[in-house]
PDB file of N, CA and C in Angstrom:
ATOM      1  N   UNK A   1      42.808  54.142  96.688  1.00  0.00           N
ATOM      2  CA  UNK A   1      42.932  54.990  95.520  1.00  0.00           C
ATOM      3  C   UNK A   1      41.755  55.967  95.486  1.00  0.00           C
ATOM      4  N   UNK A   2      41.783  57.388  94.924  1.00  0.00           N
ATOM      5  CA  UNK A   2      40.930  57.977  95.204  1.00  0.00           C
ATOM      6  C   UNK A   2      40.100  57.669  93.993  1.00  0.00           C
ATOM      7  N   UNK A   3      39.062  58.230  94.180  1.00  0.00           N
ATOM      8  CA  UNK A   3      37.331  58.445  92.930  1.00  0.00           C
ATOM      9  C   UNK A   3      38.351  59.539  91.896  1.00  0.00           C
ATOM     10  N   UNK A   4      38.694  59.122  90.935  1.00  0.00           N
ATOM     11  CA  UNK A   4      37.984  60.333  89.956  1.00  0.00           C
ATOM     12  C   UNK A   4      36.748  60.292  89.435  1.00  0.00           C
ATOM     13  N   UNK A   5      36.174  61.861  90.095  1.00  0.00           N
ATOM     14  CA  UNK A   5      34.757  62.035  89.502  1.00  0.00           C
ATOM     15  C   UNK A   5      34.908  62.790  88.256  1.00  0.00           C
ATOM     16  N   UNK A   6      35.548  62.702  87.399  1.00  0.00           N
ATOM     17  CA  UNK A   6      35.651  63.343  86.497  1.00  0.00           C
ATOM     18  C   UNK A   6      35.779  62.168  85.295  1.00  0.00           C
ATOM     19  N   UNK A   7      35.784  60.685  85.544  1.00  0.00           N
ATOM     20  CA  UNK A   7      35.473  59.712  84.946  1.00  0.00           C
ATOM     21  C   UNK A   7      34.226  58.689  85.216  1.00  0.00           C
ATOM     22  N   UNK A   8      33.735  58.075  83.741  1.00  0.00           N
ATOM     23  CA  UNK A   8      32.694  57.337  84.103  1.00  0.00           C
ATOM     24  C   UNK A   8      32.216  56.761  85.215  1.00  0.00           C
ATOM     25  N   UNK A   9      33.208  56.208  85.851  1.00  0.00           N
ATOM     26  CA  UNK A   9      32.617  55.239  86.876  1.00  0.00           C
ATOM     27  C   UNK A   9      32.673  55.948  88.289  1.00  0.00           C
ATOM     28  N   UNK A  10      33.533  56.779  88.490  1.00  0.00           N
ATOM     29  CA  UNK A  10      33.779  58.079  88.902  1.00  0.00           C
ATOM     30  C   UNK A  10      32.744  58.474  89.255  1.00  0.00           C
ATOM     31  N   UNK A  11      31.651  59.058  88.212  1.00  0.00           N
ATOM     32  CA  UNK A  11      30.230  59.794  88.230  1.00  0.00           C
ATOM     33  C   UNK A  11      29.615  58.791  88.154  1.00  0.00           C
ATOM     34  N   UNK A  12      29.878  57.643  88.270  1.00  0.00           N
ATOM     35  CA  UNK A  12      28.513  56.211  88.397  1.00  0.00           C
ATOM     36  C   UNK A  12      28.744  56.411  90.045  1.00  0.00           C
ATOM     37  N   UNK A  13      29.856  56.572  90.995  1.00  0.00           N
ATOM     38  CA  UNK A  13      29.607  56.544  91.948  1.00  0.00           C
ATOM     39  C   UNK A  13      29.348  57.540  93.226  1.00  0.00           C
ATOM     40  N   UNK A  14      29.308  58.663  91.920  1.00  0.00           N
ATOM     41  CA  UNK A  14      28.319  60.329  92.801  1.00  0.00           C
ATOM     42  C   UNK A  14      27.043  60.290  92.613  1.00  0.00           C
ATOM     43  N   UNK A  15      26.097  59.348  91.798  1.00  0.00           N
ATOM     44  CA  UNK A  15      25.653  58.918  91.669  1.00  0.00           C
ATOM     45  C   UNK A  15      24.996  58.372  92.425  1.00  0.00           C
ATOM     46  N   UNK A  16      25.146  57.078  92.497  1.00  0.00           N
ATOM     47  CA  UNK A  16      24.590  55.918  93.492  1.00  0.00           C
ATOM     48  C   UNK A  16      25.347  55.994  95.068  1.00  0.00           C
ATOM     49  N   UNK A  17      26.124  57.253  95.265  1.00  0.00           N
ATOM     50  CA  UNK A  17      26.531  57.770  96.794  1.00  0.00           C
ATOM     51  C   UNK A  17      27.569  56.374  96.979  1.00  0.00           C
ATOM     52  N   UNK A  18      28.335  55.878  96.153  1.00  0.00           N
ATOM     53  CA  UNK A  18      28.980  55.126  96.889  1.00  0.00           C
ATOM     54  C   UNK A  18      30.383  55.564  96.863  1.00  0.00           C
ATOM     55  N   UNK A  19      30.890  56.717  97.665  1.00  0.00           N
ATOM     56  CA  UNK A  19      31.821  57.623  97.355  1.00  0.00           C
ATOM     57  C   UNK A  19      32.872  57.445  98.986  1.00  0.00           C
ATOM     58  N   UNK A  20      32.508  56.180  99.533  1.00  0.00           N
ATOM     59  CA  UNK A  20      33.124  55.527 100.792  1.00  0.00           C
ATOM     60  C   UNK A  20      34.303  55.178 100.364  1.00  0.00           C
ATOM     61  N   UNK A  21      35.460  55.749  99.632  1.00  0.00           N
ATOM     62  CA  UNK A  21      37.042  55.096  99.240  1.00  0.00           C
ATOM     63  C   UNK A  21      37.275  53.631  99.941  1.00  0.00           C
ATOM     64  N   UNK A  22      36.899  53.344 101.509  1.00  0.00           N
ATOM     65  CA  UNK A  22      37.561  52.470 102.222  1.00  0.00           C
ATOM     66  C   UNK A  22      36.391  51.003 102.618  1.00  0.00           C
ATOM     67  N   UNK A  23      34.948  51.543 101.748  1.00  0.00           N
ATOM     68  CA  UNK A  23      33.809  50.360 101.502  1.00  0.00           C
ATOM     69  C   UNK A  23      33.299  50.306 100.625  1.00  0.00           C
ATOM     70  N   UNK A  24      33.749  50.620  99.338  1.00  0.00           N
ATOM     71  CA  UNK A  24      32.857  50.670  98.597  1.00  0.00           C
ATOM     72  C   UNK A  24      31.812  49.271  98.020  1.00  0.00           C
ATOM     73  N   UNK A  25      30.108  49.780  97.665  1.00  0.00           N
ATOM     74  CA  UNK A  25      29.610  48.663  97.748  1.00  0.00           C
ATOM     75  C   UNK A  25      29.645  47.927  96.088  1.00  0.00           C
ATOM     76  N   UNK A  26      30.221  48.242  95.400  1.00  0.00           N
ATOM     77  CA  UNK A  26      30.705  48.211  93.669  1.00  0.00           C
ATOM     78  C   UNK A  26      31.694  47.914  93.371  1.00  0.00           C
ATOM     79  N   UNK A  27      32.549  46.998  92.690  1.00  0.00           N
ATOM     80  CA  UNK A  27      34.018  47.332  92.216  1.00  0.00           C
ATOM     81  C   UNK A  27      34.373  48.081  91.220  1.00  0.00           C
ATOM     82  N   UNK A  28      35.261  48.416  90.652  1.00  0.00           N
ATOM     83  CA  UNK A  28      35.291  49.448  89.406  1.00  0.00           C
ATOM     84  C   UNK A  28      34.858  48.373  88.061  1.00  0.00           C
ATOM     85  N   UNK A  29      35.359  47.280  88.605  1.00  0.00           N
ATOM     86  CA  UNK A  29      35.084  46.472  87.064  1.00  0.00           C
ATOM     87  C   UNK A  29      33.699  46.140  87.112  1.00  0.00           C
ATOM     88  N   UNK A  30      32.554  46.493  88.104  1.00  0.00           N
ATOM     89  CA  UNK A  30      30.902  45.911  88.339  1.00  0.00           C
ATOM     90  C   UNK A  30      30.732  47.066  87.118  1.00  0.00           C
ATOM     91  N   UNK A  31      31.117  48.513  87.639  1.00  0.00           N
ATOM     92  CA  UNK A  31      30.642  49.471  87.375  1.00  0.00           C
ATOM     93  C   UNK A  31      30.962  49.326  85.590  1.00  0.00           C
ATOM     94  N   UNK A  32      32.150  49.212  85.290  1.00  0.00           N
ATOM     95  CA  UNK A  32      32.696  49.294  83.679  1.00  0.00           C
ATOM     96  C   UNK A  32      31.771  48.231  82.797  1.00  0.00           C
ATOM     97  N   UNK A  33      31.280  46.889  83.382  1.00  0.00           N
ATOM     98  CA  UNK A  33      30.341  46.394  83.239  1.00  0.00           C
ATOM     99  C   UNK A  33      28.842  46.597  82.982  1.00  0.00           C
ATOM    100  N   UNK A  34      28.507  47.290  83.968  1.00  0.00           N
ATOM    101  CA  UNK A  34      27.705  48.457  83.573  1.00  0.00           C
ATOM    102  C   UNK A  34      27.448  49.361  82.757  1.00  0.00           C
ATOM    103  N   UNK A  35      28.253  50.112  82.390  1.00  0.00           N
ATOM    104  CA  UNK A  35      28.903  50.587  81.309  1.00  0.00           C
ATOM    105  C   UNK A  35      28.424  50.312  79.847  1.00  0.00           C
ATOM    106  N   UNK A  36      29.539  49.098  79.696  1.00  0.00           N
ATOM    107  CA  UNK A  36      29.506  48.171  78.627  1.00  0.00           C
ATOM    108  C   UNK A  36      27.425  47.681  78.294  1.00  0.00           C
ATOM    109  N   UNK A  37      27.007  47.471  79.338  1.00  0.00           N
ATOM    110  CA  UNK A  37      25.724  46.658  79.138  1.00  0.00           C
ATOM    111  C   UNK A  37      24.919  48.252  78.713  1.00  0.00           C
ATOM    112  N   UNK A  38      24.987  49.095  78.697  1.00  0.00           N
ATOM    113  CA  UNK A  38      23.986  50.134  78.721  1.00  0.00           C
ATOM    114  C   UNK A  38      24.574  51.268  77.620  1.00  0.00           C
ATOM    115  N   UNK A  39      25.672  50.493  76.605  1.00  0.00           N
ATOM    116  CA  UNK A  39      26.109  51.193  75.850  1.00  0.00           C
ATOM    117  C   UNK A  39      27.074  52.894  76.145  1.00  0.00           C
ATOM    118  N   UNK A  40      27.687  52.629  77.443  1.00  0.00           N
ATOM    119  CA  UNK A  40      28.243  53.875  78.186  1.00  0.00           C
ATOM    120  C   UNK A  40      27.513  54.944  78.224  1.00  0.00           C
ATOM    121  N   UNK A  41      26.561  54.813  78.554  1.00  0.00           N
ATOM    122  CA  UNK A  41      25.274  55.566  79.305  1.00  0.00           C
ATOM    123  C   UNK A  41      25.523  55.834  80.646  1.00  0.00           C
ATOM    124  N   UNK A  42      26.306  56.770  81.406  1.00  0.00           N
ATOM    125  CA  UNK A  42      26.325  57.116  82.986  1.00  0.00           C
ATOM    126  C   UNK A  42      25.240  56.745  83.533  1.00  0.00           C
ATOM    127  N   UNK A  43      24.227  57.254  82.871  1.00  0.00           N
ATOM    128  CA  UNK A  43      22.948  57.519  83.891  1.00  0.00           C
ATOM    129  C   UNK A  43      22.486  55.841  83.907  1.00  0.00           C
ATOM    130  N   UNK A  44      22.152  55.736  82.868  1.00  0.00           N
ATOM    131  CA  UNK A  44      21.695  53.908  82.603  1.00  0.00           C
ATOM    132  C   UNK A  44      22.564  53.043  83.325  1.00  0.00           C
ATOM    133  N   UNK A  45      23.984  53.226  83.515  1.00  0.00           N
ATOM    134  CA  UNK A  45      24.634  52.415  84.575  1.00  0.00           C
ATOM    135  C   UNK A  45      24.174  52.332  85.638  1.00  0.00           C
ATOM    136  N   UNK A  46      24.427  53.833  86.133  1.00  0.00           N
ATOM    137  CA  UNK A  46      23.864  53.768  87.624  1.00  0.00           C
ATOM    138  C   UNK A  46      22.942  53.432  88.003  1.00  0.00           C
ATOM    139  N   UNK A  47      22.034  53.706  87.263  1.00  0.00           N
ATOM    140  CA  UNK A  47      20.239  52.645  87.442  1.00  0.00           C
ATOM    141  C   UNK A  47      20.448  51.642  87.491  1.00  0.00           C
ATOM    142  N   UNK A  48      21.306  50.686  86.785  1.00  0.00           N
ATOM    143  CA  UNK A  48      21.504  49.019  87.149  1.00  0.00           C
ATOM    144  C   UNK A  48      22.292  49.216  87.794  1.00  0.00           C
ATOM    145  N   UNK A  49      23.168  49.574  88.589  1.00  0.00           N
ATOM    146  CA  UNK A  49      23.727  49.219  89.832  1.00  0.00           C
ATOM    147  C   UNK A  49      23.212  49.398  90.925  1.00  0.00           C
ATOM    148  N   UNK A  50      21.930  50.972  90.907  1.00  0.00           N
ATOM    149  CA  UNK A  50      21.274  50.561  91.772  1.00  0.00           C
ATOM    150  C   UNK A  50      20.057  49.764  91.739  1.00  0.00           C
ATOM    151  N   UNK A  51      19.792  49.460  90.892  1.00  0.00           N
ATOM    152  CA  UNK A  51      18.581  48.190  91.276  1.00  0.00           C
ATOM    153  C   UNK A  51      19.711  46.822  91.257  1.00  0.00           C
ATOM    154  N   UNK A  52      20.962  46.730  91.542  1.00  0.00           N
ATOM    155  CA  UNK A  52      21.602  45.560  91.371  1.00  0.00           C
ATOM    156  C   UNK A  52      21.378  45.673  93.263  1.00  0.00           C
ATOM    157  N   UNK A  53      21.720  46.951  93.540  1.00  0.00           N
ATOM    158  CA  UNK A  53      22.350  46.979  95.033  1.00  0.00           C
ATOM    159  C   UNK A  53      21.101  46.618  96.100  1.00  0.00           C
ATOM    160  N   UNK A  54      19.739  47.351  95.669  1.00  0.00           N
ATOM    161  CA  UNK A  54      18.513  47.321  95.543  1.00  0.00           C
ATOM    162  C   UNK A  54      17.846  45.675  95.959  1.00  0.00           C
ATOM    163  N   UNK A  55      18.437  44.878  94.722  1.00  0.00           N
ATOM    164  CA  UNK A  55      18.392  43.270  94.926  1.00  0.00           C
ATOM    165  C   UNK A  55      19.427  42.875  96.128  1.00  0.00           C
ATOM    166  N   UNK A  56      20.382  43.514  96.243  1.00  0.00           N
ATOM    167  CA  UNK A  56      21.003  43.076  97.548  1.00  0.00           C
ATOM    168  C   UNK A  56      20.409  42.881  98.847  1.00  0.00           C
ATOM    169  N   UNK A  57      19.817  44.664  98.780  1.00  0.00           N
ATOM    170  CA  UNK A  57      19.527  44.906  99.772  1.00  0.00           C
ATOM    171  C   UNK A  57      18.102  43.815 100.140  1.00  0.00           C
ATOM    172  N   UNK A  58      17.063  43.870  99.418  1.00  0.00           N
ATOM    173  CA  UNK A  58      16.123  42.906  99.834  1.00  0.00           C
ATOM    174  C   UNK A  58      16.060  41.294  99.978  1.00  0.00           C
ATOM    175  N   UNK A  59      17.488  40.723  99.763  1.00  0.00           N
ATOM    176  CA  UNK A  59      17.952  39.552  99.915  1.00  0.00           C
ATOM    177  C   UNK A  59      18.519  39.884 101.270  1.00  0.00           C
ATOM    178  N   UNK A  60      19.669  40.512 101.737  1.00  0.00           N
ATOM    179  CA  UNK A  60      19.874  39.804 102.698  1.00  0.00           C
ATOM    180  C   UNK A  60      19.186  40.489 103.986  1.00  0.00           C
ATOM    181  N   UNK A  61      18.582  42.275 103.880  1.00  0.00           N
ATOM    182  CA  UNK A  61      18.184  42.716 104.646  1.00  0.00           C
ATOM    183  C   UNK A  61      16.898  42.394 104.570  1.00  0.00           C
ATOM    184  N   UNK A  62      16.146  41.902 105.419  1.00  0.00           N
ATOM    185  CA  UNK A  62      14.780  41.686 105.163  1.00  0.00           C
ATOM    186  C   UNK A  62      13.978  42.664 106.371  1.00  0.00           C
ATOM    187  N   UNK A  63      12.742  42.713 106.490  1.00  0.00           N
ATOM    188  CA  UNK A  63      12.043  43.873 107.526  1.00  0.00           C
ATOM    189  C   UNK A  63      12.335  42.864 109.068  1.00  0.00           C
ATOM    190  N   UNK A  64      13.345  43.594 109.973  1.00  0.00           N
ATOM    191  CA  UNK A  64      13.650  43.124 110.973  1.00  0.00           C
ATOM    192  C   UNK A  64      13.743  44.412 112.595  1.00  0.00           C
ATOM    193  N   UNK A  65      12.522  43.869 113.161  1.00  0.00           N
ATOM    194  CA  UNK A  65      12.644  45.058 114.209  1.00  0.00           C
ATOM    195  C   UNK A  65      12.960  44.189 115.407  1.00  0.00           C
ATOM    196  N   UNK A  66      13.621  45.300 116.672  1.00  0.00           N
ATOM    197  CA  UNK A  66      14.182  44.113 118.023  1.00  0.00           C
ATOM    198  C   UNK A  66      13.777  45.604 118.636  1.00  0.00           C
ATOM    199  N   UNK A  67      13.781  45.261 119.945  1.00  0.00           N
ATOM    200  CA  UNK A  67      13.501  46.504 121.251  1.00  0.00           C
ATOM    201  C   UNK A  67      14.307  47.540 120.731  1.00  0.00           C
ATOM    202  N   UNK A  68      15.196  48.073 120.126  1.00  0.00           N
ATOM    203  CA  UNK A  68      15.745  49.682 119.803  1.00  0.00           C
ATOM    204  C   UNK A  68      16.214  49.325 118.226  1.00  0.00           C
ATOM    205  N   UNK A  69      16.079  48.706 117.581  1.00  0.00           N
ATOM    206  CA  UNK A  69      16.223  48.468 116.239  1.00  0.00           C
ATOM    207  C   UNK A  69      15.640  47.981 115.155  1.00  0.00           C
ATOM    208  N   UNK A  70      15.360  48.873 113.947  1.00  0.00           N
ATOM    209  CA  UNK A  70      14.321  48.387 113.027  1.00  0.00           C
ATOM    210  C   UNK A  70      15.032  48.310 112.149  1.00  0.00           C
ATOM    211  N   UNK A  71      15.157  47.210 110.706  1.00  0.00           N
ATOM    212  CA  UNK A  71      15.731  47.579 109.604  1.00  0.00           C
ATOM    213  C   UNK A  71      14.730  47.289 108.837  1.00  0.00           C
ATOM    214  N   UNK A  72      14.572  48.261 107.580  1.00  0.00           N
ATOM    215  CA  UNK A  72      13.773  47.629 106.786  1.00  0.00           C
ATOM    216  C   UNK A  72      14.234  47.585 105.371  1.00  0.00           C
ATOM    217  N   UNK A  73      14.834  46.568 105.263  1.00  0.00           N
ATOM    218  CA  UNK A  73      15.432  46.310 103.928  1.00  0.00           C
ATOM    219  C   UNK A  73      14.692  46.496 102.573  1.00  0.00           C
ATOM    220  N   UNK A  74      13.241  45.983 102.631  1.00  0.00           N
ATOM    221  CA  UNK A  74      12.156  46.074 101.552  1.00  0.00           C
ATOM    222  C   UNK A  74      12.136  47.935 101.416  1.00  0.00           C
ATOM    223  N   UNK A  75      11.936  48.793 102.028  1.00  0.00           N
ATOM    224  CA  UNK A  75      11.471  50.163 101.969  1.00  0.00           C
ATOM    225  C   UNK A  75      13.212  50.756 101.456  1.00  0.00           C
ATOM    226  N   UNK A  76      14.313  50.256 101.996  1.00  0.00           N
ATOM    227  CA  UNK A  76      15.486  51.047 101.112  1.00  0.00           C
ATOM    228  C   UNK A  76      15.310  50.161  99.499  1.00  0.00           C
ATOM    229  N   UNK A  77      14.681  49.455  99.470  1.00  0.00           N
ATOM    230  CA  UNK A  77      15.204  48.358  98.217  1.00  0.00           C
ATOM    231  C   UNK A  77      14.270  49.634  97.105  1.00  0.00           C
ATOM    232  N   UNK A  78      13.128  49.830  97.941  1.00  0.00           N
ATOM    233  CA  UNK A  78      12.003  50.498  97.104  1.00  0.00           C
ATOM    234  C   UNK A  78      12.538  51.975  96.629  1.00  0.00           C
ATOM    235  N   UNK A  79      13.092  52.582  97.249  1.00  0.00           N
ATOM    236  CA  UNK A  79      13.910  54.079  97.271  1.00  0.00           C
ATOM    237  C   UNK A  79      14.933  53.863  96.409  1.00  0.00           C
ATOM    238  N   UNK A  80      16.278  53.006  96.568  1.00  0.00           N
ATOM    239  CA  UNK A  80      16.682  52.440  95.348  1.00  0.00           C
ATOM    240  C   UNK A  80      16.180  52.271  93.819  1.00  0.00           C
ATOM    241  N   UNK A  81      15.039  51.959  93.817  1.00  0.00           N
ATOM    242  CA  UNK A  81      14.789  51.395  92.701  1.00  0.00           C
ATOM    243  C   UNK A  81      13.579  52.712  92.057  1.00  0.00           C
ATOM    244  N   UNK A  82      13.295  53.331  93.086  1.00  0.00           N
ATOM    245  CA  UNK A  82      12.896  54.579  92.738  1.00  0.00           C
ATOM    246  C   UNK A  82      13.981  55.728  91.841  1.00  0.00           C
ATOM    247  N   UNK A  83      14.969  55.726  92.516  1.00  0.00           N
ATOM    248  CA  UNK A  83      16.432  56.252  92.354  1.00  0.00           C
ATOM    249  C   UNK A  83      16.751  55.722  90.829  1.00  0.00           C
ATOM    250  N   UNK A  84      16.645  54.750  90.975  1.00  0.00           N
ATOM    251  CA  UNK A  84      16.824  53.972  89.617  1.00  0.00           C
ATOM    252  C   UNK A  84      15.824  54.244  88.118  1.00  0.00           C
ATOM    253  N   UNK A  85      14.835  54.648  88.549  1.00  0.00           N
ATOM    254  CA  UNK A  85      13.871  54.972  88.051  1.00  0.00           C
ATOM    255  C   UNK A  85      14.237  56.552  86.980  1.00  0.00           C
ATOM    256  N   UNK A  86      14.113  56.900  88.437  1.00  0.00           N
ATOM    257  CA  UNK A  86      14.558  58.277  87.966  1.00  0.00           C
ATOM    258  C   UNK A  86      15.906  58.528  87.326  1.00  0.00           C
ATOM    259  N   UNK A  87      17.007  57.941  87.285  1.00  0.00           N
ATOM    260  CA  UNK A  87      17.955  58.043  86.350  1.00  0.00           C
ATOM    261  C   UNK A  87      17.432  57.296  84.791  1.00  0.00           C
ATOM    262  N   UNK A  88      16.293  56.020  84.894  1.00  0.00           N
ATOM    263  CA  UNK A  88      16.326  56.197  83.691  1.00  0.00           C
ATOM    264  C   UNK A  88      15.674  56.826  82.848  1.00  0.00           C
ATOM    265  N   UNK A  89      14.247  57.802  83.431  1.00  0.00           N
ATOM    266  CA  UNK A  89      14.018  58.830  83.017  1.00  0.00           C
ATOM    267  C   UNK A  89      15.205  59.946  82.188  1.00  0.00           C
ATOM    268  N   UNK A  90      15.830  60.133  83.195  1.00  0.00           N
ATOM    269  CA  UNK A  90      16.799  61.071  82.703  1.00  0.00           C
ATOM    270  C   UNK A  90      17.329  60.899  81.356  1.00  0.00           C
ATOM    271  N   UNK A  91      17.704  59.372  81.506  1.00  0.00           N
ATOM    272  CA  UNK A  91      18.582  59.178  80.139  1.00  0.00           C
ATOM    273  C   UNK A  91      17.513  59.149  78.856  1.00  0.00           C
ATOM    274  N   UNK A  92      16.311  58.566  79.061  1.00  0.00           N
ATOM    275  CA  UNK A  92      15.400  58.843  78.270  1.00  0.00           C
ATOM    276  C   UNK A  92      15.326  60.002  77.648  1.00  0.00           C
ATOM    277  N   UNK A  93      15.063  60.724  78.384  1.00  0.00           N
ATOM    278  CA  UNK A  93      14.930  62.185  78.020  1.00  0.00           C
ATOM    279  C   UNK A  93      16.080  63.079  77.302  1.00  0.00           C
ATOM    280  N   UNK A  94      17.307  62.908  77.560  1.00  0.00           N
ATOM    281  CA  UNK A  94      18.236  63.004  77.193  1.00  0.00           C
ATOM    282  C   UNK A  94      18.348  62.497  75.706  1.00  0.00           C
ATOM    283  N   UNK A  95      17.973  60.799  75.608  1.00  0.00           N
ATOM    284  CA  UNK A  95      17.936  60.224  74.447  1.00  0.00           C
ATOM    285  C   UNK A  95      17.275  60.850  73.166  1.00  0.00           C
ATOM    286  N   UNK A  96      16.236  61.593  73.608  1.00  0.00           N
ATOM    287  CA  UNK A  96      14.813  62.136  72.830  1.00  0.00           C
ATOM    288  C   UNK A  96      15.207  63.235  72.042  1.00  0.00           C
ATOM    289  N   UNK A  97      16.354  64.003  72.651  1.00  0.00           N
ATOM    290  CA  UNK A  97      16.491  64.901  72.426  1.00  0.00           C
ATOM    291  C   UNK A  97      15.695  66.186  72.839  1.00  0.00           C
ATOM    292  N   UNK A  98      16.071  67.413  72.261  1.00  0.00           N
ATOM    293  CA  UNK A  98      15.541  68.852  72.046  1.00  0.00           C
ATOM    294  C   UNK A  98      14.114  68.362  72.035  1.00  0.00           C
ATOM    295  N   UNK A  99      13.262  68.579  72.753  1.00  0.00           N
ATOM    296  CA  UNK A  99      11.407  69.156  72.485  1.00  0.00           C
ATOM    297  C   UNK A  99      10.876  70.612  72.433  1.00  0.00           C
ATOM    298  N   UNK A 100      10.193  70.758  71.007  1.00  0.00           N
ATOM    299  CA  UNK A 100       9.416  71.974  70.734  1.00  0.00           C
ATOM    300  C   UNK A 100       8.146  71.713  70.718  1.00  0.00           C
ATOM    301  N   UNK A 101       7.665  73.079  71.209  1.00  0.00           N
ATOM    302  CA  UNK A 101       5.923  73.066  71.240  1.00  0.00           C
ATOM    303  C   UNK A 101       5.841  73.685  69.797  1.00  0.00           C
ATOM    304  N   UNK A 102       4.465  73.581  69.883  1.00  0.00           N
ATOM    305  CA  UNK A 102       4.169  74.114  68.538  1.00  0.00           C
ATOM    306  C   UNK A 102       2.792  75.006  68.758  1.00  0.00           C
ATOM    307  N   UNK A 103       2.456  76.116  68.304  1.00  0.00           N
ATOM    308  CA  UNK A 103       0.531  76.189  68.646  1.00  0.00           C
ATOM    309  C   UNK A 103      -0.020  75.631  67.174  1.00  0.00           C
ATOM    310  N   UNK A 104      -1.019  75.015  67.912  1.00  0.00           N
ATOM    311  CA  UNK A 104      -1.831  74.822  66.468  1.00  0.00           C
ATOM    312  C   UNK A 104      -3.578  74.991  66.871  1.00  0.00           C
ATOM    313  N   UNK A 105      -3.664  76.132  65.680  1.00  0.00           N
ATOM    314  CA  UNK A 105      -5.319  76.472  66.018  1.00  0.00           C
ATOM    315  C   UNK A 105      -6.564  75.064  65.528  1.00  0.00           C
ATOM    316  N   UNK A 106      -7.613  75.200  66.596  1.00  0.00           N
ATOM    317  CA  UNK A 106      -8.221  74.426  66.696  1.00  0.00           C
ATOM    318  C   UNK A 106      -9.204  74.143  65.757  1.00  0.00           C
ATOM    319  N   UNK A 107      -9.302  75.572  65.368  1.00  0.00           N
ATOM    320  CA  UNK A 107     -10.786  75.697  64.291  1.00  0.00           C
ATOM    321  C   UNK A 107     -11.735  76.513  64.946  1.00  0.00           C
ATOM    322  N   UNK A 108     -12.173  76.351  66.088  1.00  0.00           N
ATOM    323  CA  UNK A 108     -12.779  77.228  67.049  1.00  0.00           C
ATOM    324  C   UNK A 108     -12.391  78.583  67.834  1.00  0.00           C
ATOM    325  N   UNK A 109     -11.415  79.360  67.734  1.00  0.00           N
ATOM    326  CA  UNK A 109     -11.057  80.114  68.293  1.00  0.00           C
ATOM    327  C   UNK A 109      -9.934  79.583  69.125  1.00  0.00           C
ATOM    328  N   UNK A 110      -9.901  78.159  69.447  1.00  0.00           N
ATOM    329  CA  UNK A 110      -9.032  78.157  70.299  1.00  0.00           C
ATOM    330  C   UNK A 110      -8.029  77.329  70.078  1.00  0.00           C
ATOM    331  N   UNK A 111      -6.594  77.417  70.575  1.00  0.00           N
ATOM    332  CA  UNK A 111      -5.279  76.879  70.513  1.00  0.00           C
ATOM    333  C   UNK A 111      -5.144  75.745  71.521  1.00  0.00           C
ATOM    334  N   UNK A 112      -3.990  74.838  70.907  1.00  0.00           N
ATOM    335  CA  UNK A 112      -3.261  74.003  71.727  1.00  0.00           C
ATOM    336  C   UNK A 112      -2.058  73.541  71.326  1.00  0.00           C
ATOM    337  N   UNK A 113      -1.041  73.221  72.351  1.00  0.00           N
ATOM    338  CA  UNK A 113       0.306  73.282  72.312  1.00  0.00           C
ATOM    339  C   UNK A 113       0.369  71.869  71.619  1.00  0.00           C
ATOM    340  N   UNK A 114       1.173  71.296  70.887  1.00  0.00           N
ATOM    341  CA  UNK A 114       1.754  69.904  70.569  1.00  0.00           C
ATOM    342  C   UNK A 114       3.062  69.881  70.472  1.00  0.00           C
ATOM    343  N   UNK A 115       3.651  68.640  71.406  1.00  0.00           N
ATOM    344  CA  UNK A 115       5.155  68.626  71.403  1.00  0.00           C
ATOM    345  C   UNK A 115       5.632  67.941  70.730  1.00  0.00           C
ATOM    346  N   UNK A 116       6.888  68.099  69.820  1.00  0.00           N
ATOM    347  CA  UNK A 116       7.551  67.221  69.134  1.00  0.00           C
ATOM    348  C   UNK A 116       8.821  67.309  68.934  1.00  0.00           C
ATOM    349  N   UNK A 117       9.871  66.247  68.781  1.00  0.00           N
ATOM    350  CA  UNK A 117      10.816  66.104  69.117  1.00  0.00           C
ATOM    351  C   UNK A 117      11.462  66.207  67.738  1.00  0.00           C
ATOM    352  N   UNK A 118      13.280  66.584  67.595  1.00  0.00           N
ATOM    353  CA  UNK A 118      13.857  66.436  66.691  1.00  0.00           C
ATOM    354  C   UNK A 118      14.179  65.149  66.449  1.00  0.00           C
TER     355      UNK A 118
END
C-alpha cells in the first residue's frame, strides 16, 4: 500500500526516512501510537520513534568491525537521537508560539533586545 504523505503517519514517515513501502522499520499502528502518546504532535511522534528505532539500533547493532566491514551501531543510535532531538526542538518552538523582541533602554545610553512570547 502506498505512504500517504499527506497524512499523519504519512509525514511521521518523511520524517524518520522510513519511506521503504516493501521494509518498513514501523507499523502504521507503532506510529498512531505515537501519535496518541504525544497528543498528535507529528513532530513529537517522530522523535519517539526515532529514539524507539535508535534503542533498536544499539541493542542489536553493537560497534562491530571484520577485514572490509565496520558497523557501528552506537554512532547511528547517537545521530538518531540527535534527529530526535531536533524534532523536539521544533515542536517546542512551535508550542511557544509567535516571539517578539522588544528594545528596552538601559538608563545609560544604551539598549537591549528582550524576547517574549504570546
Amino acid at each position: 500500500m502506498a505512504i500517504d504523505y499527506a497524512s499523519p503517519v504519512g509525514e511521521i514517515r518523511l520524517l524518520i526516512a522510513d519511506t521503504d513501502e516493501s521494509e518498513q522499520l514501523l507499523t502504521d499502528p507503532q506510529l498512531e501510537a505515537f501519535l496518541r502518546m504525544t497528543g498528535q504532535n507529528v513532530n513529537r511522534a517522530a522523535a519517539k520513534a526515532l529514539t524507539t528505532i535508535a534503542i533498536s539500533e544499539t541493542l542489536l547493532s553493537k560497534y562491530i568491525r571484520t577485514q572490509d566491514l565496520t558497523v557501528d551501531g552506537p554512532k547511528v543510535s547517537a545521530e538518531l537521537r540527535a534527529l530526535a532531538a531536533s524534532l523536539l526542538a521544533e515542536a517546542d518552538a512551535a508550542d511557544a508560539g509567535p516571539s517578539f523582541f522588544e528594545v528596552v533602554p538601559m538608563g545609560d545610553g544604551r539598549t537591549e533586545a528582550s524576547e517574549y512570547y504570546l
